[in-house]
PDB file of N, CA and C in Angstrom:
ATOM      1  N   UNK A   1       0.852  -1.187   0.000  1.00  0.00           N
ATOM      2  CA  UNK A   1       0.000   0.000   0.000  1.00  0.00           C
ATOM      3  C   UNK A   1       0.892   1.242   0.000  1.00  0.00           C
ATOM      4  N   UNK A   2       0.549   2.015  -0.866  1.00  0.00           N
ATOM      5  CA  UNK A   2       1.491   3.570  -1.147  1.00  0.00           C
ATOM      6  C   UNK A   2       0.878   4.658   0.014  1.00  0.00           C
ATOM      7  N   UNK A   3       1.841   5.258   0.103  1.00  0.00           N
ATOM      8  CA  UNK A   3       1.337   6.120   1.366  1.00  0.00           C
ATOM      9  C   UNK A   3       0.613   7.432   0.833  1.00  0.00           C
ATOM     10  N   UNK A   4      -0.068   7.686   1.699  1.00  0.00           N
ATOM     11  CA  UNK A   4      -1.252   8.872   1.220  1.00  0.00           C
ATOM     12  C   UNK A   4      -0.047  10.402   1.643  1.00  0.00           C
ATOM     13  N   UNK A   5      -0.347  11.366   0.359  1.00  0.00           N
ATOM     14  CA  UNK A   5       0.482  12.975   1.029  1.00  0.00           C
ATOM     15  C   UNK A   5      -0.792  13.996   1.481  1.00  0.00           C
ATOM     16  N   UNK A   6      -0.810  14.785   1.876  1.00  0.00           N
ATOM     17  CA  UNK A   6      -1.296  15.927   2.548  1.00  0.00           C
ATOM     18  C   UNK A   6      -1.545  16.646   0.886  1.00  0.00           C
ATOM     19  N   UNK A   7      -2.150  17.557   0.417  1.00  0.00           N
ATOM     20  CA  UNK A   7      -1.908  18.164  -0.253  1.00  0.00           C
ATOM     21  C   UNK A   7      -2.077  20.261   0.035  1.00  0.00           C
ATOM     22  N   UNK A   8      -0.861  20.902  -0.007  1.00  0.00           N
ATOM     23  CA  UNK A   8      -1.518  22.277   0.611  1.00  0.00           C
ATOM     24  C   UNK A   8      -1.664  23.296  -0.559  1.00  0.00           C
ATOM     25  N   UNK A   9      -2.022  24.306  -1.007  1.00  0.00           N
ATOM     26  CA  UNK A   9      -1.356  25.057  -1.727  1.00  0.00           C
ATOM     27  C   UNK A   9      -1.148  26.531  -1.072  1.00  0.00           C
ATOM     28  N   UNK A  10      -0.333  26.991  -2.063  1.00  0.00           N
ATOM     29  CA  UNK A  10       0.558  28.312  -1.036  1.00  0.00           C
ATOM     30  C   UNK A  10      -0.811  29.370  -1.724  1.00  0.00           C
ATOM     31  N   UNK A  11      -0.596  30.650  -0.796  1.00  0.00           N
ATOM     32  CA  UNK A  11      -1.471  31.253  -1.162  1.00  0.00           C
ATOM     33  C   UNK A  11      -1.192  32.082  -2.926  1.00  0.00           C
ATOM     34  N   UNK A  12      -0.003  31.831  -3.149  1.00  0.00           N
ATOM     35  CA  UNK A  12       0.532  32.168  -4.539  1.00  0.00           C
ATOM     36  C   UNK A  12       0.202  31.432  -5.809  1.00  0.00           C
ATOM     37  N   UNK A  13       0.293  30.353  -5.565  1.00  0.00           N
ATOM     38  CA  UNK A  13      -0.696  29.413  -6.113  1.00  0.00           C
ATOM     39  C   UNK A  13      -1.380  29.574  -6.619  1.00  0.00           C
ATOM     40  N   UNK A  14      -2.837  30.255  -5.443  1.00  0.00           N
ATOM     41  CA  UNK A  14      -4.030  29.987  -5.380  1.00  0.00           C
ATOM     42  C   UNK A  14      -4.255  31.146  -6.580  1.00  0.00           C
ATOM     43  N   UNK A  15      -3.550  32.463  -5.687  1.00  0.00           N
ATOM     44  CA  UNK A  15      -3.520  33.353  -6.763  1.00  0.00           C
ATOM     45  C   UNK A  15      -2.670  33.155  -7.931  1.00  0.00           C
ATOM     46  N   UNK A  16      -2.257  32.842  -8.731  1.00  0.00           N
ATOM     47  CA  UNK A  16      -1.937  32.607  -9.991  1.00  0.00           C
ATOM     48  C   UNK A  16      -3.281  31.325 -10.807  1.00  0.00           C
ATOM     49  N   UNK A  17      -3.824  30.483 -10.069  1.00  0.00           N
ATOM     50  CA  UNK A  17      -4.870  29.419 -10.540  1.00  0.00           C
ATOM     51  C   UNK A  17      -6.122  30.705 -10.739  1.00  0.00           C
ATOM     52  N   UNK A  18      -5.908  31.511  -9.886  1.00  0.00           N
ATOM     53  CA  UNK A  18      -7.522  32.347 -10.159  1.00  0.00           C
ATOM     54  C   UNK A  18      -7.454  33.260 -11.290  1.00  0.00           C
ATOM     55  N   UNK A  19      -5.580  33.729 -11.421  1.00  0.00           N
ATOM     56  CA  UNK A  19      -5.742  34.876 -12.674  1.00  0.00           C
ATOM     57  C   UNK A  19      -5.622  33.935 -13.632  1.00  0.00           C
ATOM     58  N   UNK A  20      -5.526  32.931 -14.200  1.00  0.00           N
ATOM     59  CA  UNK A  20      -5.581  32.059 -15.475  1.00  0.00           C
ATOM     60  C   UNK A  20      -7.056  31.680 -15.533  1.00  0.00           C
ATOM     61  N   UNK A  21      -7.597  31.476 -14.315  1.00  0.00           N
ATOM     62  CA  UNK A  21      -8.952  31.238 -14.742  1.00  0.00           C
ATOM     63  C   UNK A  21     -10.205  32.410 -15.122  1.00  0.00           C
ATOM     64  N   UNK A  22      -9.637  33.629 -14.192  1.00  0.00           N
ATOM     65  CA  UNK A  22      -9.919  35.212 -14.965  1.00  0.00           C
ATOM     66  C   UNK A  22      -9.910  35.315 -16.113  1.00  0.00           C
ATOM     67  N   UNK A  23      -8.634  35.284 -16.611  1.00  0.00           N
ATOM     68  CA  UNK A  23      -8.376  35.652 -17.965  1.00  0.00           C
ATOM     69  C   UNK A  23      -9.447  34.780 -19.173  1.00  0.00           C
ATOM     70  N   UNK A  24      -9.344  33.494 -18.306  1.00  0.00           N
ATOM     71  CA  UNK A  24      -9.937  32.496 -19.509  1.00  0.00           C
ATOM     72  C   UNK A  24     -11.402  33.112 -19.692  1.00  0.00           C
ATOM     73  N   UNK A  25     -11.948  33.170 -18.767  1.00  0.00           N
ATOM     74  CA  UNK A  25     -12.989  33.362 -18.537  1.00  0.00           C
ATOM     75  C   UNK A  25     -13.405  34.674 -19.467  1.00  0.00           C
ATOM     76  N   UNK A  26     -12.807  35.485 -19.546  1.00  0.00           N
ATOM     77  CA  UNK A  26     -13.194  36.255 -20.595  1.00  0.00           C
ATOM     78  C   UNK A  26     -13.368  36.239 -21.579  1.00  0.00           C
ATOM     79  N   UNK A  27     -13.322  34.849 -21.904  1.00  0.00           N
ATOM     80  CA  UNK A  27     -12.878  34.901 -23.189  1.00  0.00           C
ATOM     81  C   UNK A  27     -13.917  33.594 -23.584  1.00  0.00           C
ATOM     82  N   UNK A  28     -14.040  32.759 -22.406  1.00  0.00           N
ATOM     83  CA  UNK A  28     -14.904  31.629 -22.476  1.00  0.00           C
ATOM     84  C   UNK A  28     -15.204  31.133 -20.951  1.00  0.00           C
ATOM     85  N   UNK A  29     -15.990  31.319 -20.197  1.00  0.00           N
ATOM     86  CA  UNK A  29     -16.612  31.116 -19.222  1.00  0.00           C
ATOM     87  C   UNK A  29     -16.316  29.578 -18.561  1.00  0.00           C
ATOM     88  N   UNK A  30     -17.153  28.341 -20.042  1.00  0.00           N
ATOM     89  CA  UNK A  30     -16.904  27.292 -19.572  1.00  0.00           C
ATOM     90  C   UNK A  30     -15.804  26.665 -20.294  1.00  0.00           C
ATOM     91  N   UNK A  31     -15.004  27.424 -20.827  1.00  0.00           N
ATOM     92  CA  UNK A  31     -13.617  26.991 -20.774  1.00  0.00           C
ATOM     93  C   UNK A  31     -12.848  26.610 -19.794  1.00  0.00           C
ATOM     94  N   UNK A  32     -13.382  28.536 -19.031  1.00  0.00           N
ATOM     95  CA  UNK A  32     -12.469  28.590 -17.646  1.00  0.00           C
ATOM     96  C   UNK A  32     -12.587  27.532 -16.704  1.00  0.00           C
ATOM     97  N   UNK A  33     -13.798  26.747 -16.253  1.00  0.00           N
ATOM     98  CA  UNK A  33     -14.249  26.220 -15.655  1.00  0.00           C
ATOM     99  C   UNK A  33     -13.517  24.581 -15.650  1.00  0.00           C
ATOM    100  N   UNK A  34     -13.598  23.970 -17.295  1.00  0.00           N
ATOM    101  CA  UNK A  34     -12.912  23.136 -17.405  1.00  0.00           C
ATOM    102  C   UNK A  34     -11.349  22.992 -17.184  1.00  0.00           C
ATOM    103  N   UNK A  35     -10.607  24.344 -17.573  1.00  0.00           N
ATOM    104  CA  UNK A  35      -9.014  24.382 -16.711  1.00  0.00           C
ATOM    105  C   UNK A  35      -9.340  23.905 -15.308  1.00  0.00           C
ATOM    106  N   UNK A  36      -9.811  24.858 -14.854  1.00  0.00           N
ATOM    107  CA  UNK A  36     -10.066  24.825 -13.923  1.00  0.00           C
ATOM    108  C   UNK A  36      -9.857  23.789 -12.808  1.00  0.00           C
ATOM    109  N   UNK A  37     -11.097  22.967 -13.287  1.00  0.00           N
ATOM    110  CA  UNK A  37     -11.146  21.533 -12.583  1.00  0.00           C
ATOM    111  C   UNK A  37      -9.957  20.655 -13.267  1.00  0.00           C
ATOM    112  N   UNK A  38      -9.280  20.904 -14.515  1.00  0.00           N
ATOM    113  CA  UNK A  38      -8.393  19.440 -14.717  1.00  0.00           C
ATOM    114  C   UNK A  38      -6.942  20.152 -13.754  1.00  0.00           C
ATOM    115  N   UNK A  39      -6.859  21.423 -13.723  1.00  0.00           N
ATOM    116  CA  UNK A  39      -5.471  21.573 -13.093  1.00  0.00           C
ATOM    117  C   UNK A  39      -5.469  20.872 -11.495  1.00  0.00           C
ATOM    118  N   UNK A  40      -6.670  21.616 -11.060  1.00  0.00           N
ATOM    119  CA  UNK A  40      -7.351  20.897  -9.576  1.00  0.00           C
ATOM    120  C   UNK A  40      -7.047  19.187  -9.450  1.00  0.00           C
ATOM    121  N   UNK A  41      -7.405  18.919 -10.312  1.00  0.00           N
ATOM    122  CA  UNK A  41      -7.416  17.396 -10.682  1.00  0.00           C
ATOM    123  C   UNK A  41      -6.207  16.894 -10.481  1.00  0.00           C
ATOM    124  N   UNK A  42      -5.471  17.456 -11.220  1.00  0.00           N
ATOM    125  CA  UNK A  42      -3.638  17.224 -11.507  1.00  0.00           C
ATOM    126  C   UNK A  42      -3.408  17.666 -10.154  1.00  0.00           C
ATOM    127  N   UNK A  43      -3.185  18.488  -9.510  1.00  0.00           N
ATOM    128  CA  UNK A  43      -2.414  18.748  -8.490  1.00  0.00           C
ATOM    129  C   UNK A  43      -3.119  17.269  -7.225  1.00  0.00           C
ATOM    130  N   UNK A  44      -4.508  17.409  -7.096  1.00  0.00           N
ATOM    131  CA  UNK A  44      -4.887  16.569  -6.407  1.00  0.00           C
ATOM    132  C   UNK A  44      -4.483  14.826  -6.622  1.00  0.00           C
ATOM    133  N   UNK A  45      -3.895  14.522  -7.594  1.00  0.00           N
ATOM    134  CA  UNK A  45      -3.468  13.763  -8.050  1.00  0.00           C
ATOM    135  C   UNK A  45      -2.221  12.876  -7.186  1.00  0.00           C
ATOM    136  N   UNK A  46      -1.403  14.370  -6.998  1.00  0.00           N
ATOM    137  CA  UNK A  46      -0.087  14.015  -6.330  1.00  0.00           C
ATOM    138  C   UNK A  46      -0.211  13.441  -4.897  1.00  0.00           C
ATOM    139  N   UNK A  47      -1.480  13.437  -3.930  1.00  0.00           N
ATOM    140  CA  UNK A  47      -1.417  12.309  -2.815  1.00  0.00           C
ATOM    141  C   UNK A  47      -1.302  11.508  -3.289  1.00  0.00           C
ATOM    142  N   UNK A  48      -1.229  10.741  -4.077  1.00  0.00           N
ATOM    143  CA  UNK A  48      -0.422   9.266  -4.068  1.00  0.00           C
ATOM    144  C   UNK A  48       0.693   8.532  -4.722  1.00  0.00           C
ATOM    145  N   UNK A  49       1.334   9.554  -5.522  1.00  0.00           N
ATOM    146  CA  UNK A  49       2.499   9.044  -5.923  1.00  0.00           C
ATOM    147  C   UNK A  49       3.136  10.589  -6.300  1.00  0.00           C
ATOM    148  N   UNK A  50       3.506  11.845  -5.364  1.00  0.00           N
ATOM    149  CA  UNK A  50       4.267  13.246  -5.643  1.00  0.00           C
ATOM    150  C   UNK A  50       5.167  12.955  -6.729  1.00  0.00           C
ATOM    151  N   UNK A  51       6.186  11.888  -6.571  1.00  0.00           N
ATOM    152  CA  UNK A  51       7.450  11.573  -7.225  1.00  0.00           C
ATOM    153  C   UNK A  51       7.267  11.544  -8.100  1.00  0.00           C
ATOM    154  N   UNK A  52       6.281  11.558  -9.422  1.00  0.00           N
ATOM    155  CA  UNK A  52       6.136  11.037 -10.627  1.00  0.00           C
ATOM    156  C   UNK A  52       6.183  12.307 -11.295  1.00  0.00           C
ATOM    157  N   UNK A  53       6.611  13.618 -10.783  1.00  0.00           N
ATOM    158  CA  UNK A  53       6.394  14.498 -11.594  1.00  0.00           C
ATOM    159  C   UNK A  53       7.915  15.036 -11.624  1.00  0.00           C
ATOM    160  N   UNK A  54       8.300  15.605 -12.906  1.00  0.00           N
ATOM    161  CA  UNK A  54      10.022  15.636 -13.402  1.00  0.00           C
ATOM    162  C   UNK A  54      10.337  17.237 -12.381  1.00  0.00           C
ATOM    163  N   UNK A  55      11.547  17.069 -12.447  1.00  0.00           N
ATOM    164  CA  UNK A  55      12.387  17.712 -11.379  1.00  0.00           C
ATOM    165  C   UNK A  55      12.427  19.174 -12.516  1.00  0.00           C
ATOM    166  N   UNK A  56      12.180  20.653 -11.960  1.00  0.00           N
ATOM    167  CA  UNK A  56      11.757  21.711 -12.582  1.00  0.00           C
ATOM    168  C   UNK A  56      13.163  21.964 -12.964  1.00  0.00           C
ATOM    169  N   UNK A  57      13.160  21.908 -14.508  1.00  0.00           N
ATOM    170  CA  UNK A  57      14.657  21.877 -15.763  1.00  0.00           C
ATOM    171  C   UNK A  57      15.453  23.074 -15.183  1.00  0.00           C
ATOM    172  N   UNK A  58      14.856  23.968 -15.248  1.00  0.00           N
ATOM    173  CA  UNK A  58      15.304  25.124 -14.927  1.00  0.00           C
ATOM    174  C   UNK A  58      16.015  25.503 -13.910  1.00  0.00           C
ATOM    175  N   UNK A  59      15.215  24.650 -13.104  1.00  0.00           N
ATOM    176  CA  UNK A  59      15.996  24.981 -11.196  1.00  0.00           C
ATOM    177  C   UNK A  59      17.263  23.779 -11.105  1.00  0.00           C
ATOM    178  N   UNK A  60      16.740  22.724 -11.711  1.00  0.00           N
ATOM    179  CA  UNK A  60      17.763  21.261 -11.563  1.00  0.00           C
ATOM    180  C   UNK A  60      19.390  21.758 -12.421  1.00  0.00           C
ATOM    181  N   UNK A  61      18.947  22.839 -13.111  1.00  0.00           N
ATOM    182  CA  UNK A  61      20.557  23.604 -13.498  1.00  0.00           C
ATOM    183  C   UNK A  61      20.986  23.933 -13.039  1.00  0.00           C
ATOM    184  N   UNK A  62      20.347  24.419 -12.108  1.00  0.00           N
ATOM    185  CA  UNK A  62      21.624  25.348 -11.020  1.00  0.00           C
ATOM    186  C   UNK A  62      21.118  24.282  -9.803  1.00  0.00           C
ATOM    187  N   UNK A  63      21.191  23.393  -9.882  1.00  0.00           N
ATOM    188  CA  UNK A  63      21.395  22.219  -8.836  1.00  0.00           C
ATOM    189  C   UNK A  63      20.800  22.211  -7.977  1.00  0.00           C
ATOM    190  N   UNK A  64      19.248  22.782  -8.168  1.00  0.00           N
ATOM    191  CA  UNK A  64      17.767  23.100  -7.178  1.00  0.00           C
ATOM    192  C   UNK A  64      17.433  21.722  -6.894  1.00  0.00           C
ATOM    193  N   UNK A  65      17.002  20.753  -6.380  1.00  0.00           N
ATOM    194  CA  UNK A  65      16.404  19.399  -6.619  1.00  0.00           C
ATOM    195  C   UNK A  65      15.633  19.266  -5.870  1.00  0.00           C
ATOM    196  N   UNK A  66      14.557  20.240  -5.344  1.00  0.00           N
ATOM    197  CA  UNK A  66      13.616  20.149  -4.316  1.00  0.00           C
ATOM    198  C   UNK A  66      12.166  20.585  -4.588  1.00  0.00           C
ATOM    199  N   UNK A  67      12.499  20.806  -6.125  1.00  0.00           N
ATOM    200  CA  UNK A  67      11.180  21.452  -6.978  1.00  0.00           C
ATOM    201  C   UNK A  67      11.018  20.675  -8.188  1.00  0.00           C
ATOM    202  N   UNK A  68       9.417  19.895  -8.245  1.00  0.00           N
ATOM    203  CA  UNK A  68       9.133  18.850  -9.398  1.00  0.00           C
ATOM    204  C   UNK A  68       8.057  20.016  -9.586  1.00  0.00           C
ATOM    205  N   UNK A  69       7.488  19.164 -10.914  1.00  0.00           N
ATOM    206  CA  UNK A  69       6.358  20.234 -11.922  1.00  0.00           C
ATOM    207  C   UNK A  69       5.563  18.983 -12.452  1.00  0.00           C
ATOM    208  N   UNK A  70       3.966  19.084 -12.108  1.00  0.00           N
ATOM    209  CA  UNK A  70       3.167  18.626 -13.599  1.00  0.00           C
ATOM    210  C   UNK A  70       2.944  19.196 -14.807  1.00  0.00           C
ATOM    211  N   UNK A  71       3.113  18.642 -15.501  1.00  0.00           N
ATOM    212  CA  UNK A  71       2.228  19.588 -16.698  1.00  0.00           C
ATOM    213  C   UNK A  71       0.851  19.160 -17.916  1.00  0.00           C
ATOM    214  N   UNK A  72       0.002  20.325 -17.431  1.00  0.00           N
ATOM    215  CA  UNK A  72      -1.202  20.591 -17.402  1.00  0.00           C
ATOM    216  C   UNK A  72      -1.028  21.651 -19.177  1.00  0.00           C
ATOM    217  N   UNK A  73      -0.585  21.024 -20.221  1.00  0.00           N
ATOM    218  CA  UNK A  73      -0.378  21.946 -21.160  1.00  0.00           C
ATOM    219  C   UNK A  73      -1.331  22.768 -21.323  1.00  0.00           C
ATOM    220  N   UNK A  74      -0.999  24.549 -21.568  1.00  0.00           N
ATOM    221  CA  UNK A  74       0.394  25.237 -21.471  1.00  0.00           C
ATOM    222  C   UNK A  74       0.692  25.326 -19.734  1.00  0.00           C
ATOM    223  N   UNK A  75       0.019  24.987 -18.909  1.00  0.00           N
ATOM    224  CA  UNK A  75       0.404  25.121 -17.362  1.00  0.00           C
ATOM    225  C   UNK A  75       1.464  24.392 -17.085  1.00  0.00           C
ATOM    226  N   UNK A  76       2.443  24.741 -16.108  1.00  0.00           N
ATOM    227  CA  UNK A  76       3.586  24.251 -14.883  1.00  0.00           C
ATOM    228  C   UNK A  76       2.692  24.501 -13.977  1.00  0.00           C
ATOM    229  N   UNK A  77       2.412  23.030 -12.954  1.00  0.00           N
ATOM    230  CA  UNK A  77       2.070  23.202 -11.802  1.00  0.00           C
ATOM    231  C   UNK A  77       3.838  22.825 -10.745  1.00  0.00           C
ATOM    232  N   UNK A  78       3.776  23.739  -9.993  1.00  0.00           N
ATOM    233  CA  UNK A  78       5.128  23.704  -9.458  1.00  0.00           C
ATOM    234  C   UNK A  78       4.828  23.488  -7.876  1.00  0.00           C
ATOM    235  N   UNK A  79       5.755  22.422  -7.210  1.00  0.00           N
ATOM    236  CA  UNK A  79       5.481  21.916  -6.042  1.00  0.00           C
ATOM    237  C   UNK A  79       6.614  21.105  -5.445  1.00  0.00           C
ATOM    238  N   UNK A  80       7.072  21.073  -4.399  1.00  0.00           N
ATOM    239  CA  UNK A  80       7.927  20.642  -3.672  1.00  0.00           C
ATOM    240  C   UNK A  80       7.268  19.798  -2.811  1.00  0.00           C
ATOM    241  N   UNK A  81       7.963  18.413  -2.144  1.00  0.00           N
ATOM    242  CA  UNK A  81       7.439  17.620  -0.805  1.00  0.00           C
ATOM    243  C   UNK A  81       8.476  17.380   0.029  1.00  0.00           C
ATOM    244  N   UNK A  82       7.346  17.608   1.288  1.00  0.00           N
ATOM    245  CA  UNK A  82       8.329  17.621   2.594  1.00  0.00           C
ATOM    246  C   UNK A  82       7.250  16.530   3.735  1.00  0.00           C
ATOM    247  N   UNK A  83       8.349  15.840   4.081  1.00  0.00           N
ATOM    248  CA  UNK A  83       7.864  14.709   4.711  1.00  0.00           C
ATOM    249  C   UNK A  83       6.330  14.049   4.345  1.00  0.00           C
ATOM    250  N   UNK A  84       5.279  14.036   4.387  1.00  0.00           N
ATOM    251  CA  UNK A  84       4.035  13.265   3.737  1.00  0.00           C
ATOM    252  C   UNK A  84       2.957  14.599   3.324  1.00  0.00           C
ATOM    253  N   UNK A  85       3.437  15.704   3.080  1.00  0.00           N
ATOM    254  CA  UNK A  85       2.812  16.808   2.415  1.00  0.00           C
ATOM    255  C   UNK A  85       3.374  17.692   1.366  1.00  0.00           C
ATOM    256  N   UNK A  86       2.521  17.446   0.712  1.00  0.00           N
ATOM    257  CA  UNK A  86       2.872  18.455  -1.198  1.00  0.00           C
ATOM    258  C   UNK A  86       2.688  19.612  -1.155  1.00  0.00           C
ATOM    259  N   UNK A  87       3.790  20.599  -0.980  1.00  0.00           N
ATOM    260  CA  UNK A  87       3.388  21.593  -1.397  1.00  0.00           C
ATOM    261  C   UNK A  87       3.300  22.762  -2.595  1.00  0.00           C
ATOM    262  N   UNK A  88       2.115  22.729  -3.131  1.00  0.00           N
ATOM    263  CA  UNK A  88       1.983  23.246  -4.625  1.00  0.00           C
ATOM    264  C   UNK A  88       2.441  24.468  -4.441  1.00  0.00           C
ATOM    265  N   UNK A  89       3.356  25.109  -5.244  1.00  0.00           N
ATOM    266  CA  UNK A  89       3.910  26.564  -4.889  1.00  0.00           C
ATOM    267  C   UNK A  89       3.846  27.222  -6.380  1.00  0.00           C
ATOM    268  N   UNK A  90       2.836  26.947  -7.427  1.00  0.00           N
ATOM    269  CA  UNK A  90       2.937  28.021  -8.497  1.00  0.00           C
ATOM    270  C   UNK A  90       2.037  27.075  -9.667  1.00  0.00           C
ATOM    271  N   UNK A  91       1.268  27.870 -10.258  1.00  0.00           N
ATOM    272  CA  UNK A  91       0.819  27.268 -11.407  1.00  0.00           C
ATOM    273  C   UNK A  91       1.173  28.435 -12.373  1.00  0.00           C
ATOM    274  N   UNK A  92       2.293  28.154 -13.485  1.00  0.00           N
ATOM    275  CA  UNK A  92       2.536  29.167 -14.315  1.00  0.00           C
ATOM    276  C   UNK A  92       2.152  28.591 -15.916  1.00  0.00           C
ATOM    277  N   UNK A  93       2.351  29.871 -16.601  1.00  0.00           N
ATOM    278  CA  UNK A  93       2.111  29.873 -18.117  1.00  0.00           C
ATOM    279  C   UNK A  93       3.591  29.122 -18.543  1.00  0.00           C
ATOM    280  N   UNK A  94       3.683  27.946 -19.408  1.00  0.00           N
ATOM    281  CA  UNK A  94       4.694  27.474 -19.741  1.00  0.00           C
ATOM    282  C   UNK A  94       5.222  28.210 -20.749  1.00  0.00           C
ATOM    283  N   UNK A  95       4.742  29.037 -21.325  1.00  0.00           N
ATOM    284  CA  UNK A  95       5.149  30.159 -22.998  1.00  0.00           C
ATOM    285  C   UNK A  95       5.703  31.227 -22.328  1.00  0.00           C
ATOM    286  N   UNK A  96       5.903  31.042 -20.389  1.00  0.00           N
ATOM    287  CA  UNK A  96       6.491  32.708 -20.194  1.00  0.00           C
ATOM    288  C   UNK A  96       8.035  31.949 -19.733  1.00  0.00           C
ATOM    289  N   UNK A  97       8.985  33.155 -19.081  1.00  0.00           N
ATOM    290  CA  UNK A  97       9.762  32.493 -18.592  1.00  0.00           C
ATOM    291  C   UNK A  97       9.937  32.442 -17.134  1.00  0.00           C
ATOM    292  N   UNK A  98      10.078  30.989 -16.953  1.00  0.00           N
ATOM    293  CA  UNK A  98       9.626  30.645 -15.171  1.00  0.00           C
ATOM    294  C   UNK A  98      11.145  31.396 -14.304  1.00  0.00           C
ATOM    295  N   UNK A  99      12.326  31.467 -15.262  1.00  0.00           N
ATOM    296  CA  UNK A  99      13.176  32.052 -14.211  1.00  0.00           C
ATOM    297  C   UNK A  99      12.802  33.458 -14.142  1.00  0.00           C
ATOM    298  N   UNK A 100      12.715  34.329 -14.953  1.00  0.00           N
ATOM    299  CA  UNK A 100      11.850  35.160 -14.402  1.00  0.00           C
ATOM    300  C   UNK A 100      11.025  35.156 -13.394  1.00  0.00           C
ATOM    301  N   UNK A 101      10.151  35.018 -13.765  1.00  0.00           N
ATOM    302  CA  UNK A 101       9.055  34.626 -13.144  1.00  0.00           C
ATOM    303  C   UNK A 101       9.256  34.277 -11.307  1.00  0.00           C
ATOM    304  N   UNK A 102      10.298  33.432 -11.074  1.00  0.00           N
ATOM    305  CA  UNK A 102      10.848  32.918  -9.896  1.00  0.00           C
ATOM    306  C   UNK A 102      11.975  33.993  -8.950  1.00  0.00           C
ATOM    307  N   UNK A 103      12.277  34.280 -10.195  1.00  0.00           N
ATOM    308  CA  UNK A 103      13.275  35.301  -9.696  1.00  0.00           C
ATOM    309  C   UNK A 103      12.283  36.645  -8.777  1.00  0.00           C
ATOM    310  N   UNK A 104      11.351  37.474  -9.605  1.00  0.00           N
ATOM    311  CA  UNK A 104      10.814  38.142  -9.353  1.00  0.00           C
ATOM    312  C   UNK A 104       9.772  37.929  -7.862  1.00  0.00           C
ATOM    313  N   UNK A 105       9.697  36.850  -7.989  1.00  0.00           N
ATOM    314  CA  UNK A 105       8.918  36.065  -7.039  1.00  0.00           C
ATOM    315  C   UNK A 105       9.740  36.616  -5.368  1.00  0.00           C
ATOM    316  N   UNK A 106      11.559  35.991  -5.803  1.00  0.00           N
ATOM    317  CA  UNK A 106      12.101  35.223  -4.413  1.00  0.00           C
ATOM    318  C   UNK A 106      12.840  36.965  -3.749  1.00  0.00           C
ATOM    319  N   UNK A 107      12.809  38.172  -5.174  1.00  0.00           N
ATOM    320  CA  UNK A 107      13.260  39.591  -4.818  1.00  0.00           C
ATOM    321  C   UNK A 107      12.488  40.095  -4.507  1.00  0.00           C
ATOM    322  N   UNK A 108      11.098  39.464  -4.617  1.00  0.00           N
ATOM    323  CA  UNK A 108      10.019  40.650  -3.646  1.00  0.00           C
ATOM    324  C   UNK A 108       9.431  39.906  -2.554  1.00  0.00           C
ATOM    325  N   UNK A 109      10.661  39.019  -1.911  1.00  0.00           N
ATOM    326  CA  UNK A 109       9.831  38.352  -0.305  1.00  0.00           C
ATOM    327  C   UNK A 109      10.356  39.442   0.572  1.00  0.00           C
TER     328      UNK A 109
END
């Protein structure tokens, strides 16, 4: 029997899942709706096997190895685990650039 994870998400997350589903939504309502639920889906996914998702390319260059990613095409769901809880820390646009993106993130804590 595989062990069950916790699943949390950061509040950054949450906000980045709501402006993709904003945006969609303008554009198609029950579009948005369907992201929506499959990203939900995907992340909820990871209680039972976190490990299956590849180590984030970007960070594993400069020798990060504590950050895996699903992908939800064009989404990066981005998430790290620590002892029997996942924590989802970003759902980004895969067409932008995530070091950016990360960078900007870790200069305005």
């Amino acid at each position: 029997m595989s062990q069950e994870y916790n699943i949390i998400w950061a509040d950054i997350a949450e906000k980045d899942l709501k402006n993709i589903i904003e945006y969609i939504a303008d554009d198609s309502p029950l579009n948005a709706q369907k992201v929506f639920k499959k990203i939900k889906e995907k992340a909820s996914s990871l209680y039972s096997f976190p490990d299956r998702g590849r180590l984030v390319p970007e960070l594993k260059e400069q020798g990060i190895l504590q950050y895996h990613e699903l992908i939800h095409s064009p989404w990066r769901i981005i998430y790290r685990i620590s002892g029997n809880t996942v924590y989802v820390l970003s759902v980004l646009d895969a067409r932008r650039n995530i070091e950016d993106i990360l960078l900007k993130r870790l200069l305005n804590l």
